[in-house]
C-alpha atoms as a PDB file:
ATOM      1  CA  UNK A   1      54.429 138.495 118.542  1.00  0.00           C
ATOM      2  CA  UNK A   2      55.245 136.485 115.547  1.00  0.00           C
ATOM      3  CA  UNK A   3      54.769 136.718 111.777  1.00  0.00           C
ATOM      4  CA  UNK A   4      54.539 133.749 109.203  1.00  0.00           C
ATOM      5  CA  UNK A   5      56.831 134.897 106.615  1.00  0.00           C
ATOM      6  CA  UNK A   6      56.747 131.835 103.574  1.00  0.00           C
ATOM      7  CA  UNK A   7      54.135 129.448 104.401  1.00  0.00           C
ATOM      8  CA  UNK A   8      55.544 125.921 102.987  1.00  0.00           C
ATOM      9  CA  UNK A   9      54.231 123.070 101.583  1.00  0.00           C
ATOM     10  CA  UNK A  10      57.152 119.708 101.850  1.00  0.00           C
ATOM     11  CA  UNK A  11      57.321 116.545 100.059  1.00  0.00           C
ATOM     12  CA  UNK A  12      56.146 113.449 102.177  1.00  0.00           C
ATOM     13  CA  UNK A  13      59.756 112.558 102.006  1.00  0.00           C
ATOM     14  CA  UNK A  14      61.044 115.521 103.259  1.00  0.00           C
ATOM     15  CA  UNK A  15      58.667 115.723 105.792  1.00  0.00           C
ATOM     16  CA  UNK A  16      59.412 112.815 107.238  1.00  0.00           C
ATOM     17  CA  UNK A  17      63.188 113.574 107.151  1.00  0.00           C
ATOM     18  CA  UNK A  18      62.301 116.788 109.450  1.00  0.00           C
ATOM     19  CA  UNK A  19      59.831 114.890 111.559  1.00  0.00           C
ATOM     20  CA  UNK A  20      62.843 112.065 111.990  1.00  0.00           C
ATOM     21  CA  UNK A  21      65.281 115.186 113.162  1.00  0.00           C
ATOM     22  CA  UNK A  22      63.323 117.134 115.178  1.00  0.00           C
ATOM     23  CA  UNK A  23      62.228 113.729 117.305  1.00  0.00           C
ATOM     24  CA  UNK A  24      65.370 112.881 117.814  1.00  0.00           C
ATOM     25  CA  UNK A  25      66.219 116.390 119.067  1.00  0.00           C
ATOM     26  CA  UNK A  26      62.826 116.179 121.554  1.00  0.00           C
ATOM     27  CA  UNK A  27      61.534 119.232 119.996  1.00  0.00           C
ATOM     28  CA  UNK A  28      58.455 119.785 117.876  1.00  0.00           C
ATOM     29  CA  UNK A  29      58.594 119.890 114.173  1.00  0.00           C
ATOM     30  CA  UNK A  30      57.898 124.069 113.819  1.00  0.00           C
ATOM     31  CA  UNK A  31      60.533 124.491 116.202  1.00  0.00           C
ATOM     32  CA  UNK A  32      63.346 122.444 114.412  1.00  0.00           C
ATOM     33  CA  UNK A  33      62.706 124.358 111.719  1.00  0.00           C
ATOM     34  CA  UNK A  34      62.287 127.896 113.242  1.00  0.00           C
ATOM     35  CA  UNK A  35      66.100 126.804 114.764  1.00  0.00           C
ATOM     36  CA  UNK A  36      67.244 125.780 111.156  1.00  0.00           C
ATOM     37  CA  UNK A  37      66.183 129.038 109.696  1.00  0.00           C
ATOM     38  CA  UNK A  38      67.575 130.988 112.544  1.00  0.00           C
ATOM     39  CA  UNK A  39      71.160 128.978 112.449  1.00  0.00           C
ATOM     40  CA  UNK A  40      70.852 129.549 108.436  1.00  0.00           C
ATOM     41  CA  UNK A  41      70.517 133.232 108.589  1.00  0.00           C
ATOM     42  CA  UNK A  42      72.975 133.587 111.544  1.00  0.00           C
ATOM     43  CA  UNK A  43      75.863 131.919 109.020  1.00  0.00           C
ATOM     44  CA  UNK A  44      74.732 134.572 106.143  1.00  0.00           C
ATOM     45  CA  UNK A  45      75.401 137.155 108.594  1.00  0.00           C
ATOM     46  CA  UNK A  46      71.450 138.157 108.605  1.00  0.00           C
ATOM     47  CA  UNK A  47      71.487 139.192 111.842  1.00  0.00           C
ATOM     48  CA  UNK A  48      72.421 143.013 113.529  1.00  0.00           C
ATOM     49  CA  UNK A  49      75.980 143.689 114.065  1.00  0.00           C
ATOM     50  CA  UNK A  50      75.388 144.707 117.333  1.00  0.00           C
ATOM     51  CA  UNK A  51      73.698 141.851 118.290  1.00  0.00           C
ATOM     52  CA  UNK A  52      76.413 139.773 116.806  1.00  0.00           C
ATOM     53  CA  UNK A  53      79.434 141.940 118.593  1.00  0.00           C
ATOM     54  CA  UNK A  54      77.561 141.467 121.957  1.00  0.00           C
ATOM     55  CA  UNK A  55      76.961 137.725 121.167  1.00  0.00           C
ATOM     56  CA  UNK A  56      81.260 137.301 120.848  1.00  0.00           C
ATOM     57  CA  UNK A  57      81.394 139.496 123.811  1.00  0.00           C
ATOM     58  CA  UNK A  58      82.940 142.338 121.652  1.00  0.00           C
ATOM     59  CA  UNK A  59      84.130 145.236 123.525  1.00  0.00           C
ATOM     60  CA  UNK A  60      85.194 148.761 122.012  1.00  0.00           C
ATOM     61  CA  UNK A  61      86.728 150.035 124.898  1.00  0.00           C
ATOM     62  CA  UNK A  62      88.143 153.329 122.904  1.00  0.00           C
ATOM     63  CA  UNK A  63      84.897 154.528 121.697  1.00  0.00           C
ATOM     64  CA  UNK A  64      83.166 157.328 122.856  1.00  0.00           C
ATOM     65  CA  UNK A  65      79.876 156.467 125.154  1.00  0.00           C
ATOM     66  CA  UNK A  66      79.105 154.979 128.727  1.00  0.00           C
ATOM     67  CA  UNK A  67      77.425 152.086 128.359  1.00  0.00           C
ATOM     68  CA  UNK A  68      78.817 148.926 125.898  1.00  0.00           C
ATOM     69  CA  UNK A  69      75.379 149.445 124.126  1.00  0.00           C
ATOM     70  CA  UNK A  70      76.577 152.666 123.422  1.00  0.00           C
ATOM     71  CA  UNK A  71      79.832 151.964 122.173  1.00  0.00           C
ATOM     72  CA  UNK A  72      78.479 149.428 119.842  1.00  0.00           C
ATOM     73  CA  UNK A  73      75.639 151.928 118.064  1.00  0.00           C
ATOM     74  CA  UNK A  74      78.504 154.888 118.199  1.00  0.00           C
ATOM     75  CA  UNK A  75      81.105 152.104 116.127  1.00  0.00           C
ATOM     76  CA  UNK A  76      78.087 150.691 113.516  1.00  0.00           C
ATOM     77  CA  UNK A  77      77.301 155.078 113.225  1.00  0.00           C
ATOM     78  CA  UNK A  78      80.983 155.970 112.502  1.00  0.00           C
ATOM     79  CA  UNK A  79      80.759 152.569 110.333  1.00  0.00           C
ATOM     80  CA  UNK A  80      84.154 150.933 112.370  1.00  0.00           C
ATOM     81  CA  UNK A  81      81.943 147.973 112.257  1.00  0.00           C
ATOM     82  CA  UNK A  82      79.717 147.106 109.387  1.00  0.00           C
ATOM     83  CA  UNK A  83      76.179 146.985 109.318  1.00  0.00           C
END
């Protein structure tokens, strides 16, 4: 499932900049940008914490729970790792 968030309108300029970039990486335009956007919210620190703990490989072996998934929610609950 997907959602358009911001449709956008570009500058012929800038769209041929993109179109330039996203040839050169062999991928089509929308996905250059959807992997812009995604590497642009991953640097704000957009995305879950748990998702970025499990990324690093982030283990909290002293926390109370069985699986790692559980570990991680029980840490982000007691707020040992922010949200």
């Amino acid at each position: 499932m997907s959602t358009m968030t911001y449709p956008m309108r570009l500058k012929p300029e800038e769209k041929m900049l993109f179109q330039t970039a996203a040839r050169r990486k062999g991928v089509s335009l929308a996905e250059f940008l959807r992997a812009a956007g995604r590497a642009a919210a991953r640097s704000l620190g957009a995305e879950p914490a748990s998702l970025a703990l499990s990324r690093a490989g982030f283990t909290l072996p002293e926390q109370p729970g069985k699986t790692e998934r559980e570990k991680i929610r029980s840490a982000i609950t007691a707020r040992h790792v922010s949200r």
